[in-house]
PDB file of N, CA and C in Angstrom:
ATOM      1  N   UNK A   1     -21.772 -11.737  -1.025  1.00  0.00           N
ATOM      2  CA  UNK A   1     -20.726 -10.768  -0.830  1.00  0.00           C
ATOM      3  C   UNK A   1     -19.687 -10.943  -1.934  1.00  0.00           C
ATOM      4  N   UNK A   2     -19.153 -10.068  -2.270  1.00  0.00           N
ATOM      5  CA  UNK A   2     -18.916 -10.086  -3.589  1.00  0.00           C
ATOM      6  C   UNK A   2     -16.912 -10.405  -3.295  1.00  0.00           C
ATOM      7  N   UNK A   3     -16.449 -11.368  -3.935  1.00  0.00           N
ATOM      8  CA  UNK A   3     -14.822 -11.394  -3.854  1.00  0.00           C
ATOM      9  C   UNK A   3     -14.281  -9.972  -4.405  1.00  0.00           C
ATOM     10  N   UNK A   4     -13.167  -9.858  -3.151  1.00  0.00           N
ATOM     11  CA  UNK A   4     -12.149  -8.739  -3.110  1.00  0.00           C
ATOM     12  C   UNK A   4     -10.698  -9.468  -3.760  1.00  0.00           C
ATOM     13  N   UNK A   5     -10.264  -9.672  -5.070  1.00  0.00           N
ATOM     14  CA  UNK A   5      -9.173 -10.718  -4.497  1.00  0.00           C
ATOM     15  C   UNK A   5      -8.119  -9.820  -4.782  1.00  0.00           C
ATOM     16  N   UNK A   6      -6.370 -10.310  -4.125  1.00  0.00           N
ATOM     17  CA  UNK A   6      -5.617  -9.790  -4.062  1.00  0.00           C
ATOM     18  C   UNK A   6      -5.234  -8.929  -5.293  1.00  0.00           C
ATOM     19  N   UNK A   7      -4.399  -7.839  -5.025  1.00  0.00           N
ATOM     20  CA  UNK A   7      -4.184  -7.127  -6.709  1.00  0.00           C
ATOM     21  C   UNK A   7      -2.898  -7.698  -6.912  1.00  0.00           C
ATOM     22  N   UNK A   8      -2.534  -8.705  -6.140  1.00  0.00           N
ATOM     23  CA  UNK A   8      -1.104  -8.805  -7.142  1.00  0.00           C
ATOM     24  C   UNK A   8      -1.721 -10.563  -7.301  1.00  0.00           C
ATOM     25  N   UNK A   9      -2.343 -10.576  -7.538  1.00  0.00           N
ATOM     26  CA  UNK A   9      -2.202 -11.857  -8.531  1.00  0.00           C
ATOM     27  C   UNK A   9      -4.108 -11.835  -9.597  1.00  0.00           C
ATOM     28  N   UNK A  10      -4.008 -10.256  -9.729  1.00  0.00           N
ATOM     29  CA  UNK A  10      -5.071 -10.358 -10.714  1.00  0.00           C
ATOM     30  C   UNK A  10      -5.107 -10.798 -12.500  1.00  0.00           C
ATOM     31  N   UNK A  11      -5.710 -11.269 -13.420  1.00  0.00           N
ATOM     32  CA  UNK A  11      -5.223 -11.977 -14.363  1.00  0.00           C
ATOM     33  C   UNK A  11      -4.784 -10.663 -15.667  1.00  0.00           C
ATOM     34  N   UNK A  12      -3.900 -10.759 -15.895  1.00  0.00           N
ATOM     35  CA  UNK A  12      -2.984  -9.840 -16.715  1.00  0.00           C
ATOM     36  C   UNK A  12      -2.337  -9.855 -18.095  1.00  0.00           C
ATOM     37  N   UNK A  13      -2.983  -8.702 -19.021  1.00  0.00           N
ATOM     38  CA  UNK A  13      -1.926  -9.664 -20.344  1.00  0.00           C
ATOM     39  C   UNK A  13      -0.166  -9.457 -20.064  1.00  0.00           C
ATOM     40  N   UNK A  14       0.450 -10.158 -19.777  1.00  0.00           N
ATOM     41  CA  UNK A  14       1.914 -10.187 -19.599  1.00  0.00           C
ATOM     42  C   UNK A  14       2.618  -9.453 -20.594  1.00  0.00           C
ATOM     43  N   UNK A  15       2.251  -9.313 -21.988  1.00  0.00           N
ATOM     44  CA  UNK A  15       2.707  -8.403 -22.637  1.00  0.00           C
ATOM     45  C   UNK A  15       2.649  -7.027 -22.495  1.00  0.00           C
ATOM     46  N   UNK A  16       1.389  -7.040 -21.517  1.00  0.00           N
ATOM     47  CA  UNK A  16       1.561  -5.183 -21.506  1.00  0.00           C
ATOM     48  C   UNK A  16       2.059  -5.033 -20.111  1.00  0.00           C
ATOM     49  N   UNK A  17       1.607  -5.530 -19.071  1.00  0.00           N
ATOM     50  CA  UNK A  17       1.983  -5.437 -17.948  1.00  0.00           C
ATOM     51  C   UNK A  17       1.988  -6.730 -17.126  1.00  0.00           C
ATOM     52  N   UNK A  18       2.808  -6.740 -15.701  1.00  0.00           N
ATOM     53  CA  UNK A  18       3.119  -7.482 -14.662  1.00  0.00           C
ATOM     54  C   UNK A  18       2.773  -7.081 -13.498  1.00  0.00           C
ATOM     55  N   UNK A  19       2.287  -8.110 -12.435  1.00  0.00           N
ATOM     56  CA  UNK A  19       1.784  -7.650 -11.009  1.00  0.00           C
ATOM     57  C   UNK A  19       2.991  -8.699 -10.663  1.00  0.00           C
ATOM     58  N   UNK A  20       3.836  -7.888  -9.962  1.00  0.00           N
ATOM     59  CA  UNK A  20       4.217  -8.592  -8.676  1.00  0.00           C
ATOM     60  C   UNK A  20       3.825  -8.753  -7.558  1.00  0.00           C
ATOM     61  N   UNK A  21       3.692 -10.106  -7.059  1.00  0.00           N
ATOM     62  CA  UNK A  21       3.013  -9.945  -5.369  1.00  0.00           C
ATOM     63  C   UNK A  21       3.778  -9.355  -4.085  1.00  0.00           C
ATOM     64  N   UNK A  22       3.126  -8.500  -3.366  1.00  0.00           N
ATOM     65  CA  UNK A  22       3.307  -7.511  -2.717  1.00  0.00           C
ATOM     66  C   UNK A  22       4.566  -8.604  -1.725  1.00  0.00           C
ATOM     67  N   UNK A  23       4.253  -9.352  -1.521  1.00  0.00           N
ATOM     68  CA  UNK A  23       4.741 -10.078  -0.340  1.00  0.00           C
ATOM     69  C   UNK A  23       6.027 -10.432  -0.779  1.00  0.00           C
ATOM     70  N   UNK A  24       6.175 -10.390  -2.458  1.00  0.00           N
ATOM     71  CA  UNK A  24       7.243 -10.823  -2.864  1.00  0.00           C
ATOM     72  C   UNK A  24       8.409  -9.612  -3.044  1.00  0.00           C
ATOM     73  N   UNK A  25       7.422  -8.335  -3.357  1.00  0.00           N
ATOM     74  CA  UNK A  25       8.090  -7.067  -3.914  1.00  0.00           C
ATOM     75  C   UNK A  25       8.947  -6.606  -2.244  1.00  0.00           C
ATOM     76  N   UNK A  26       8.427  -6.810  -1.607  1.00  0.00           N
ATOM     77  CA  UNK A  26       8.666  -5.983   0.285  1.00  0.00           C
ATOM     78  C   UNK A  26       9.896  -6.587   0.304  1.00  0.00           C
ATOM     79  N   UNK A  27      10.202  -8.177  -0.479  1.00  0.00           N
ATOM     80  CA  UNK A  27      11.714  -8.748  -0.172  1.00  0.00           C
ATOM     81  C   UNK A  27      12.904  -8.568  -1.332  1.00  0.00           C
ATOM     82  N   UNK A  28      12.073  -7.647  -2.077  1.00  0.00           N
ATOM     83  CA  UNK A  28      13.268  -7.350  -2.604  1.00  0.00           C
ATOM     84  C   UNK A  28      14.279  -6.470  -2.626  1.00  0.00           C
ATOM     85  N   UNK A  29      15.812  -6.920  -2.896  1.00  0.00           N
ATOM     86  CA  UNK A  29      16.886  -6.161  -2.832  1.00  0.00           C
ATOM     87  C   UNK A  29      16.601  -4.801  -2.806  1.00  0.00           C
ATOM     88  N   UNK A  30      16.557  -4.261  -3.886  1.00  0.00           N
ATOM     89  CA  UNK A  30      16.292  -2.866  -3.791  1.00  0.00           C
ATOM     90  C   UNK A  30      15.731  -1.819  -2.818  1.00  0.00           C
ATOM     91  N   UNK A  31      13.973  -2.721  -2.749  1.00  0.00           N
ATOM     92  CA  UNK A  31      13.362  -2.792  -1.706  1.00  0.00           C
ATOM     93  C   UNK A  31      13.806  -2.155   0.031  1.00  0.00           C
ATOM     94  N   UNK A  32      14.326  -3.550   0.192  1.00  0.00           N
ATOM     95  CA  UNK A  32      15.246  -3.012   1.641  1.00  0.00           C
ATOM     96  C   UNK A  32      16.097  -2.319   1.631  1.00  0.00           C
ATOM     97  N   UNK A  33      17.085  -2.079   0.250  1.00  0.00           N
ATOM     98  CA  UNK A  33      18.428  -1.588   0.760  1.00  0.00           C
ATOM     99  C   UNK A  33      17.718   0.454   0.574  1.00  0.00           C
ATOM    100  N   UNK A  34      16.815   0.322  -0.168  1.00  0.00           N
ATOM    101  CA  UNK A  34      16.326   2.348   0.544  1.00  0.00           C
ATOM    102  C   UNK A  34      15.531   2.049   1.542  1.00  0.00           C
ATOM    103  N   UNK A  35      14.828   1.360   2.133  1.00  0.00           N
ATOM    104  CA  UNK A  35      14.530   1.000   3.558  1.00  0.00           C
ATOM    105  C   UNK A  35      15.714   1.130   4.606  1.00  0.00           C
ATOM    106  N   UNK A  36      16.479   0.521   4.225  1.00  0.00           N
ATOM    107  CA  UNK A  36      17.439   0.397   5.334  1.00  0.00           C
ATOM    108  C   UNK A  36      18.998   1.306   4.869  1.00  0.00           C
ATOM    109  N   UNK A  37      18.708   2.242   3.884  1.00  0.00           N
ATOM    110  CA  UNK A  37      20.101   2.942   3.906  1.00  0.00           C
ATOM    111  C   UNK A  37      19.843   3.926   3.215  1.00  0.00           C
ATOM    112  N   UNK A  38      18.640   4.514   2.900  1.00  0.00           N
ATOM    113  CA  UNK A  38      17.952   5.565   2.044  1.00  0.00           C
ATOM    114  C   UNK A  38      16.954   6.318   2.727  1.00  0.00           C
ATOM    115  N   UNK A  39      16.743   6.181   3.877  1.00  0.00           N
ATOM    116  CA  UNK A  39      15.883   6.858   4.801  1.00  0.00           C
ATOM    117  C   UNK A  39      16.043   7.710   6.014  1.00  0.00           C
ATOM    118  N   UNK A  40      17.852   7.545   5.989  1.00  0.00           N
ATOM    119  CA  UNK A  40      17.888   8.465   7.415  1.00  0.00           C
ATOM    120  C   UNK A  40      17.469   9.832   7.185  1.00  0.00           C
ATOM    121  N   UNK A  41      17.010  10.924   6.898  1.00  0.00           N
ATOM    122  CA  UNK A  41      16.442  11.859   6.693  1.00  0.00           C
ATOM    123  C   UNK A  41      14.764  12.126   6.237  1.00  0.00           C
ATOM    124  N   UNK A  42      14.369  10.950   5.704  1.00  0.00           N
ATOM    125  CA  UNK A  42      12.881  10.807   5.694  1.00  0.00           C
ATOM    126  C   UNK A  42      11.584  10.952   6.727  1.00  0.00           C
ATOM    127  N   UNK A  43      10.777  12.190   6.485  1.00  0.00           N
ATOM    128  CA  UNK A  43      10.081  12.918   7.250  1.00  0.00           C
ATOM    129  C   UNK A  43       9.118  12.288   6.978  1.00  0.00           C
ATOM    130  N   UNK A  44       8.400  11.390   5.967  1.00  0.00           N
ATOM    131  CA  UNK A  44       6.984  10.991   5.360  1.00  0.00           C
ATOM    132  C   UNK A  44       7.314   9.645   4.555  1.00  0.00           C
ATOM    133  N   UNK A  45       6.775   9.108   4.463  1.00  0.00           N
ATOM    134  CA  UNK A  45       6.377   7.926   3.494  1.00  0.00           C
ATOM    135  C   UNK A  45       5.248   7.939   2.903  1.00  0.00           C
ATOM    136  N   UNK A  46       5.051   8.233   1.379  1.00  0.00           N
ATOM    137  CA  UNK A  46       3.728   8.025   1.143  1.00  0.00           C
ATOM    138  C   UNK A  46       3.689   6.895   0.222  1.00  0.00           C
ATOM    139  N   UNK A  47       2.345   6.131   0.277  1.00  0.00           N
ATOM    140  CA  UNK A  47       2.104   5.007  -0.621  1.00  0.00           C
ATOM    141  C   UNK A  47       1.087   5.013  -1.310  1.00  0.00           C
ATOM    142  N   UNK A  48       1.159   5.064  -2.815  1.00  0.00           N
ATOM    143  CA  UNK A  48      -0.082   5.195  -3.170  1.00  0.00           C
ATOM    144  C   UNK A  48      -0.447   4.055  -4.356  1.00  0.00           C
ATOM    145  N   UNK A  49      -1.534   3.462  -4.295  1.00  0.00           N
ATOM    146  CA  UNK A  49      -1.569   2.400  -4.825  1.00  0.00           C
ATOM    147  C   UNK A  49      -3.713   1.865  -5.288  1.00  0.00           C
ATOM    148  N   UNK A  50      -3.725   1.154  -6.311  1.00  0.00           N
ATOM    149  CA  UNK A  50      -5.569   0.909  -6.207  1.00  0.00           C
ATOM    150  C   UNK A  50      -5.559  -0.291  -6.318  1.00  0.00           C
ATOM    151  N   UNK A  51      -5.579   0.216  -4.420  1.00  0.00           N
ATOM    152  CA  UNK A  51      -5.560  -1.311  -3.874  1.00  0.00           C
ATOM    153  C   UNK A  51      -6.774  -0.544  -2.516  1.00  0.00           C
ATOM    154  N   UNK A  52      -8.200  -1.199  -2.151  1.00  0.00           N
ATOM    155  CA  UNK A  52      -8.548  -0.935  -1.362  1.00  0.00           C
ATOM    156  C   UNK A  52      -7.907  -0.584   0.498  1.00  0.00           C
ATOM    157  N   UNK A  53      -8.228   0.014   1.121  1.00  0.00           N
ATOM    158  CA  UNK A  53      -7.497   0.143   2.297  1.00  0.00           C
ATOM    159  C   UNK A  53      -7.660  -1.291   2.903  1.00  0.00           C
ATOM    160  N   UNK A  54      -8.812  -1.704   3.026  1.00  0.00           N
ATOM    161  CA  UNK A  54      -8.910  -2.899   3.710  1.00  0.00           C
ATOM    162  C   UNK A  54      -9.801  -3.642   2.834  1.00  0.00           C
ATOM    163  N   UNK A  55     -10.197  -5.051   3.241  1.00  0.00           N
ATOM    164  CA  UNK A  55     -11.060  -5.790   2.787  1.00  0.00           C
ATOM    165  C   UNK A  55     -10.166  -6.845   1.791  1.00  0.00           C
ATOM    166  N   UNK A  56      -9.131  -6.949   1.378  1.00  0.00           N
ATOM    167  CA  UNK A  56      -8.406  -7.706   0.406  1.00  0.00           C
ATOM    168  C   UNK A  56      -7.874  -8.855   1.340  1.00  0.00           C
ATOM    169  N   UNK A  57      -7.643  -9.486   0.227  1.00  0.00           N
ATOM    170  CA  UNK A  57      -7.465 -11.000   0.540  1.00  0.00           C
ATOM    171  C   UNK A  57      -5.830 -11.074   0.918  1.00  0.00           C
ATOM    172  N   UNK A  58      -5.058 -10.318  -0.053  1.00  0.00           N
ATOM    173  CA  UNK A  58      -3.769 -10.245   0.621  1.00  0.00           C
ATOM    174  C   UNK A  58      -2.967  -9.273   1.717  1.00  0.00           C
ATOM    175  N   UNK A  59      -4.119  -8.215   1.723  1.00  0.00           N
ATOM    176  CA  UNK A  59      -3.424  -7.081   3.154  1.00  0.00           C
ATOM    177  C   UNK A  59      -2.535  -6.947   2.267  1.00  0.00           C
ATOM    178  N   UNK A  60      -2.143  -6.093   1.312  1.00  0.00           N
ATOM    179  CA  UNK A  60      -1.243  -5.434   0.500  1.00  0.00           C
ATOM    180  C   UNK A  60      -0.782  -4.349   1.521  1.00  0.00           C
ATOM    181  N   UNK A  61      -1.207  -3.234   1.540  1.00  0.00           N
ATOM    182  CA  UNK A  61      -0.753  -2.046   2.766  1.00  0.00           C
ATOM    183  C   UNK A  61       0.146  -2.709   3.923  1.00  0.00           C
ATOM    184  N   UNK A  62      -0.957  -3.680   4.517  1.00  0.00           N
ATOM    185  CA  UNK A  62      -0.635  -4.151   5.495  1.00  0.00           C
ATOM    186  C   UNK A  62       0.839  -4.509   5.551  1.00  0.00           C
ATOM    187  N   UNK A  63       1.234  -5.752   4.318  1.00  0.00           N
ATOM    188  CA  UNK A  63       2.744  -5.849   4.283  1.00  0.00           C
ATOM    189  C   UNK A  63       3.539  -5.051   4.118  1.00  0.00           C
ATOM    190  N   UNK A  64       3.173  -3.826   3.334  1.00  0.00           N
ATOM    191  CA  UNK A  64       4.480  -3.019   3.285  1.00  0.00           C
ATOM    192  C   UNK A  64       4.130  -2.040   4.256  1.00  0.00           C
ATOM    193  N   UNK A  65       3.438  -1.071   5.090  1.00  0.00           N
ATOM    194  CA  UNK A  65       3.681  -1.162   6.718  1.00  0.00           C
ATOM    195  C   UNK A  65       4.616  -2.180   7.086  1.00  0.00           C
ATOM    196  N   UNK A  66       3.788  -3.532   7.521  1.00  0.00           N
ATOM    197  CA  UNK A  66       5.196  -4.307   8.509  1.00  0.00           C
ATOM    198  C   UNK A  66       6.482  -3.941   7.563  1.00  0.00           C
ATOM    199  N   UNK A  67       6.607  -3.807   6.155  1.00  0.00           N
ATOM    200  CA  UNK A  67       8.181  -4.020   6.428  1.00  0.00           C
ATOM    201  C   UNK A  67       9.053  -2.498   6.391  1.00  0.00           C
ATOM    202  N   UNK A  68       8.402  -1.872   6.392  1.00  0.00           N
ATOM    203  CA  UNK A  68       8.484  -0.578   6.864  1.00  0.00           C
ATOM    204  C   UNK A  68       8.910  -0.266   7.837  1.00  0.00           C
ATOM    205  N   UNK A  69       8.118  -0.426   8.837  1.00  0.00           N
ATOM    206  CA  UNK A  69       8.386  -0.764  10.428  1.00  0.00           C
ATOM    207  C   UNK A  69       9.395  -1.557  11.024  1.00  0.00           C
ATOM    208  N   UNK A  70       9.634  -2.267  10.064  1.00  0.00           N
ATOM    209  CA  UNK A  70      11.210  -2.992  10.508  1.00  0.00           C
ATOM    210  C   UNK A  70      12.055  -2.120  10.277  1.00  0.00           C
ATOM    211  N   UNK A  71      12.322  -1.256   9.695  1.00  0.00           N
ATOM    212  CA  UNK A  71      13.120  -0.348   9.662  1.00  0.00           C
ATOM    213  C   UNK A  71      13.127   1.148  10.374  1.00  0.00           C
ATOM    214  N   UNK A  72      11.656   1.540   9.875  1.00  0.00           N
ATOM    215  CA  UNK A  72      11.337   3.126  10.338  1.00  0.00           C
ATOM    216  C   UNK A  72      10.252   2.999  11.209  1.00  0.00           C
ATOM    217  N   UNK A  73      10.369   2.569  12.537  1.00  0.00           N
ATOM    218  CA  UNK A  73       9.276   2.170  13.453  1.00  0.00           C
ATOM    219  C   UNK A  73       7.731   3.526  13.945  1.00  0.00           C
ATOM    220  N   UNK A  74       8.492   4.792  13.620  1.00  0.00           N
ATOM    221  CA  UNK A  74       7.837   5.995  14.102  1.00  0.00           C
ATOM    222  C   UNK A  74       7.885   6.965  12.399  1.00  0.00           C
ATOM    223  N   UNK A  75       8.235   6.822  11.405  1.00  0.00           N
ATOM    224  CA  UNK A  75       8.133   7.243  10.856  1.00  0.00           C
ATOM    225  C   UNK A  75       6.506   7.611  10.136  1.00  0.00           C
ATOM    226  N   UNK A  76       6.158   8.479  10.064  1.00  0.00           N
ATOM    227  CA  UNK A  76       4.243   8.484   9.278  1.00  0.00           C
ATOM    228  C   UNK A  76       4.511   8.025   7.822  1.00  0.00           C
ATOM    229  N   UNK A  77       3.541   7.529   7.969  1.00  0.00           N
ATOM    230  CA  UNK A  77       3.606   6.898   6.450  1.00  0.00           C
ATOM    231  C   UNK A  77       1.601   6.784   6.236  1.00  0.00           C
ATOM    232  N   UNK A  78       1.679   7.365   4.862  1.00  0.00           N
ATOM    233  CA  UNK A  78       0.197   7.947   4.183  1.00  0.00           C
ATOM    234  C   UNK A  78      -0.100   6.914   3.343  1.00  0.00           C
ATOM    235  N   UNK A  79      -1.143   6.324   3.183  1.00  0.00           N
ATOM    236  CA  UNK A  79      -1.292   5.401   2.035  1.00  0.00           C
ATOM    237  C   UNK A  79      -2.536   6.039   1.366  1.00  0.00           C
ATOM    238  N   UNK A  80      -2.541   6.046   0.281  1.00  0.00           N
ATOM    239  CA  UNK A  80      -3.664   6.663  -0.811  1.00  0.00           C
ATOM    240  C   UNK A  80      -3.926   5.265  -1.299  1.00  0.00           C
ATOM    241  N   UNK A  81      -5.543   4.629  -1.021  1.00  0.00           N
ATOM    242  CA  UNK A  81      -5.953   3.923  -1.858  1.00  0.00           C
ATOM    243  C   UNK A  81      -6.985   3.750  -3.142  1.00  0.00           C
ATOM    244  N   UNK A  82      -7.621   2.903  -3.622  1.00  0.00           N
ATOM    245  CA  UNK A  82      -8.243   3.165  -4.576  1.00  0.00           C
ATOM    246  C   UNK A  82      -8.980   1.801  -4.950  1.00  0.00           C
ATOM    247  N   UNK A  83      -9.630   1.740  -6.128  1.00  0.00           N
ATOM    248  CA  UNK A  83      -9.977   0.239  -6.522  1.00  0.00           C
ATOM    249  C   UNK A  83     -11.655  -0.108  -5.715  1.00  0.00           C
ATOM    250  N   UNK A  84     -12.241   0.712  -5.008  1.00  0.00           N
ATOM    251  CA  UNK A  84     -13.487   0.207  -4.653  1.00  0.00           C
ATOM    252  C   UNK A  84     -14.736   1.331  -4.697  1.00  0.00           C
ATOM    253  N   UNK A  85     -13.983   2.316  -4.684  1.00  0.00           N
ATOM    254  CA  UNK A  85     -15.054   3.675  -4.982  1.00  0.00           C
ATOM    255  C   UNK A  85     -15.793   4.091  -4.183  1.00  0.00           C
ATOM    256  N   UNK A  86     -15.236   4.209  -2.981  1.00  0.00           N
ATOM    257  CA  UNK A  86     -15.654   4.021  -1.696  1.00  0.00           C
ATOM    258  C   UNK A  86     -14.754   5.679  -0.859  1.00  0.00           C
ATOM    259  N   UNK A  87     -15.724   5.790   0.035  1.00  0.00           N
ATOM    260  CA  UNK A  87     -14.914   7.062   0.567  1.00  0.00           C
ATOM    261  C   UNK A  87     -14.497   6.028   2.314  1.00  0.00           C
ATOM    262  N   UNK A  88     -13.004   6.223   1.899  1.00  0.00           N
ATOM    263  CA  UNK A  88     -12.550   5.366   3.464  1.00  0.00           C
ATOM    264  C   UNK A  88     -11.597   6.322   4.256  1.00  0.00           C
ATOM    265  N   UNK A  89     -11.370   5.548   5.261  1.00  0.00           N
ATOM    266  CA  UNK A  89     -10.272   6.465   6.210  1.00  0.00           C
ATOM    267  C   UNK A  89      -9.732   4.885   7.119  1.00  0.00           C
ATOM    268  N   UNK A  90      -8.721   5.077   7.447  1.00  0.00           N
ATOM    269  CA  UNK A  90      -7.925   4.159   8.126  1.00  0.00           C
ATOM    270  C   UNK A  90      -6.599   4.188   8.773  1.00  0.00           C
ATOM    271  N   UNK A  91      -6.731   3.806  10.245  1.00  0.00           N
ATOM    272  CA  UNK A  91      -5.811   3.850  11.100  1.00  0.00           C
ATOM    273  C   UNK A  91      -5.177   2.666  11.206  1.00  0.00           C
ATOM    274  N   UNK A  92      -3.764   2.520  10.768  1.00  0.00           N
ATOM    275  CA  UNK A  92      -3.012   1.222  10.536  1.00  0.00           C
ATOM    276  C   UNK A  92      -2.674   1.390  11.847  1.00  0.00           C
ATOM    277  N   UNK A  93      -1.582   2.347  12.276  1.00  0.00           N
ATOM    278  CA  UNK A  93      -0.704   2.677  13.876  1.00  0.00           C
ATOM    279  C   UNK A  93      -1.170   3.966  14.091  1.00  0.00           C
ATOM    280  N   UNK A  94      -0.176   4.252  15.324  1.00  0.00           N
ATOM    281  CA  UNK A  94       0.278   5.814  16.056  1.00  0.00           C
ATOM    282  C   UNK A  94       0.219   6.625  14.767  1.00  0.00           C
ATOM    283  N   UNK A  95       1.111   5.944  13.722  1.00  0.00           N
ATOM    284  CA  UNK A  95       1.780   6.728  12.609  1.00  0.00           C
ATOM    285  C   UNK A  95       1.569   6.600  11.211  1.00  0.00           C
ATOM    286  N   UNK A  96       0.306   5.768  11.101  1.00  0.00           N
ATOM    287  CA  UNK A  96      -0.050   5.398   9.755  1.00  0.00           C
ATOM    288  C   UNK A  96      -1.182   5.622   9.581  1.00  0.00           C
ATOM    289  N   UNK A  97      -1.692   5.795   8.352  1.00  0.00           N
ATOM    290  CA  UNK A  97      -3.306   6.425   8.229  1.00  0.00           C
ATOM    291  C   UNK A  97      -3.350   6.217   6.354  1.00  0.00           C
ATOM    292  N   UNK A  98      -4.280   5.826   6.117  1.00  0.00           N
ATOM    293  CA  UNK A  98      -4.870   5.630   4.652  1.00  0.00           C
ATOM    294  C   UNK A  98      -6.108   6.367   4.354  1.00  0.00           C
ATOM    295  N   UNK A  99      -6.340   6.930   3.418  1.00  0.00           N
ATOM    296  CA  UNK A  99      -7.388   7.303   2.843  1.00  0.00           C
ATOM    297  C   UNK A  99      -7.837   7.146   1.432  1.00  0.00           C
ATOM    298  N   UNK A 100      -9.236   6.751   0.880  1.00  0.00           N
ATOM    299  CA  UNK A 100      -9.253   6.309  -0.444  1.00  0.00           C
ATOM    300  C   UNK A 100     -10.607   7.262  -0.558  1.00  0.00           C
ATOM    301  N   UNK A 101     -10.766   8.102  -1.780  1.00  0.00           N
ATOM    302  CA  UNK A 101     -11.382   9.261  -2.209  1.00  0.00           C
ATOM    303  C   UNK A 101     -12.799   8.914  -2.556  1.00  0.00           C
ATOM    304  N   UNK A 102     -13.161   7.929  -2.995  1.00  0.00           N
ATOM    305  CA  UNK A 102     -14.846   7.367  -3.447  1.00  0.00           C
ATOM    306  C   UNK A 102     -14.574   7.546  -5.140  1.00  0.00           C
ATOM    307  N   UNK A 103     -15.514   7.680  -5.282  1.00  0.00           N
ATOM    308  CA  UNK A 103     -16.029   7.545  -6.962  1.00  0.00           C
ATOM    309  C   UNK A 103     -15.923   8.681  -7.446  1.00  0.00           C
ATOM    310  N   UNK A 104     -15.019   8.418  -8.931  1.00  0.00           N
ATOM    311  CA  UNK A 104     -14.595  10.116  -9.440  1.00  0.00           C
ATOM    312  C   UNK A 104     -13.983  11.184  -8.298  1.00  0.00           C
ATOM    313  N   UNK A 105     -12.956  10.653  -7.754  1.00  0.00           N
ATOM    314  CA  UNK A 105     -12.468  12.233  -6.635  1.00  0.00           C
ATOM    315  C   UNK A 105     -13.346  12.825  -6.130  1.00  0.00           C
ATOM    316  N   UNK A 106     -14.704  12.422  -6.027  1.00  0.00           N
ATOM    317  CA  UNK A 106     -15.487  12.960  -4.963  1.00  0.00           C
ATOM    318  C   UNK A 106     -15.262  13.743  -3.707  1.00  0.00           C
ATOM    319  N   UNK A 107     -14.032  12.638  -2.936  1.00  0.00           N
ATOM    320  CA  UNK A 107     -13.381  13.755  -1.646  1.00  0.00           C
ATOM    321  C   UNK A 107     -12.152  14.194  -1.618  1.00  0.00           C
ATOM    322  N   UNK A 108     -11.540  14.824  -1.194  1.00  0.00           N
ATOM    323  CA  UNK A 108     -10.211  14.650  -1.541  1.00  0.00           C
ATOM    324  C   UNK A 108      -9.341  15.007   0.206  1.00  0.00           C
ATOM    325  N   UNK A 109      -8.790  14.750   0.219  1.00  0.00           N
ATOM    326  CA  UNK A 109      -8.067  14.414   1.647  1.00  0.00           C
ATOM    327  C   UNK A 109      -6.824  15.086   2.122  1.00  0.00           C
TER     328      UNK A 109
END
C-alpha cells in the first residue's frame, strides 16, 4: 500500500516555496482573528486545497473543520480536494462535505 504522507511536511525547494503544517497554520493569529471576528455574516466556507479528502497521515481538512467549528459550529463549509486522482465524495458533519474530481476534471461537482 503505497504511503499517503502529510502535504505539509512534503520535501520542498525553500527558495521557491514553503508548506506550513496545517496544525500549525489553524493557530495562527490571523487565522483565528477572521474566524472569530470576520464571519458574522458568512453563508459558506469553502476550502480548497490538493490534499486528498481522506487517507493522509495528517487529516489536513480534518483540522481546519475542528477549528472552524470552534467558532462557526453550523456553518457549511465545502472542501475541494485533489492530489490522488480519484473521484471522491465525503461527509465530514451535518454541514460539511468534500469532493475531489478524479483525473483531469473528469467530474465536476
Amino acid at each position: 500500500m503505497p504511503h499517503h504522507p502529510s502535504f505539509s511536511d512534503l520535501g520542498n525547494d525553500k527558495f521557491v516555496s514553503t508548506c506550513q503544517p496545517v496544525h500549525q497554520l489553524v493557530n495562527e493569529p490571523w487565522f483565528q482573528y477572521v474566524l472569530r471576528d470576520e464571519t458574522k455574516d458568512v453563508d459558506l466556507i469553502v476550502v480548497v486545497g490538493h490534499t486528498p479528502l481522506r487517507n493522509t497521515t495528517g487529516f489536513e481538512y480534518d483540522l481546519v473543520l475542528s477549528a472552524i467549528r470552534q467558532h462557526l459550529p453550523t456553518v457549511p463549509v465545502q472542501f475541494f480536494g485533489g492530489h490522488s486522482h480519484i473521484r471522491d465524495f465525503r461527509k465530514y458533519d451535518e454541514f460539511a462535505h468534500g469532493i475531489e474530481i478524479g483525473l483531469y476534471l473528469v467530474t465536476l461537482g
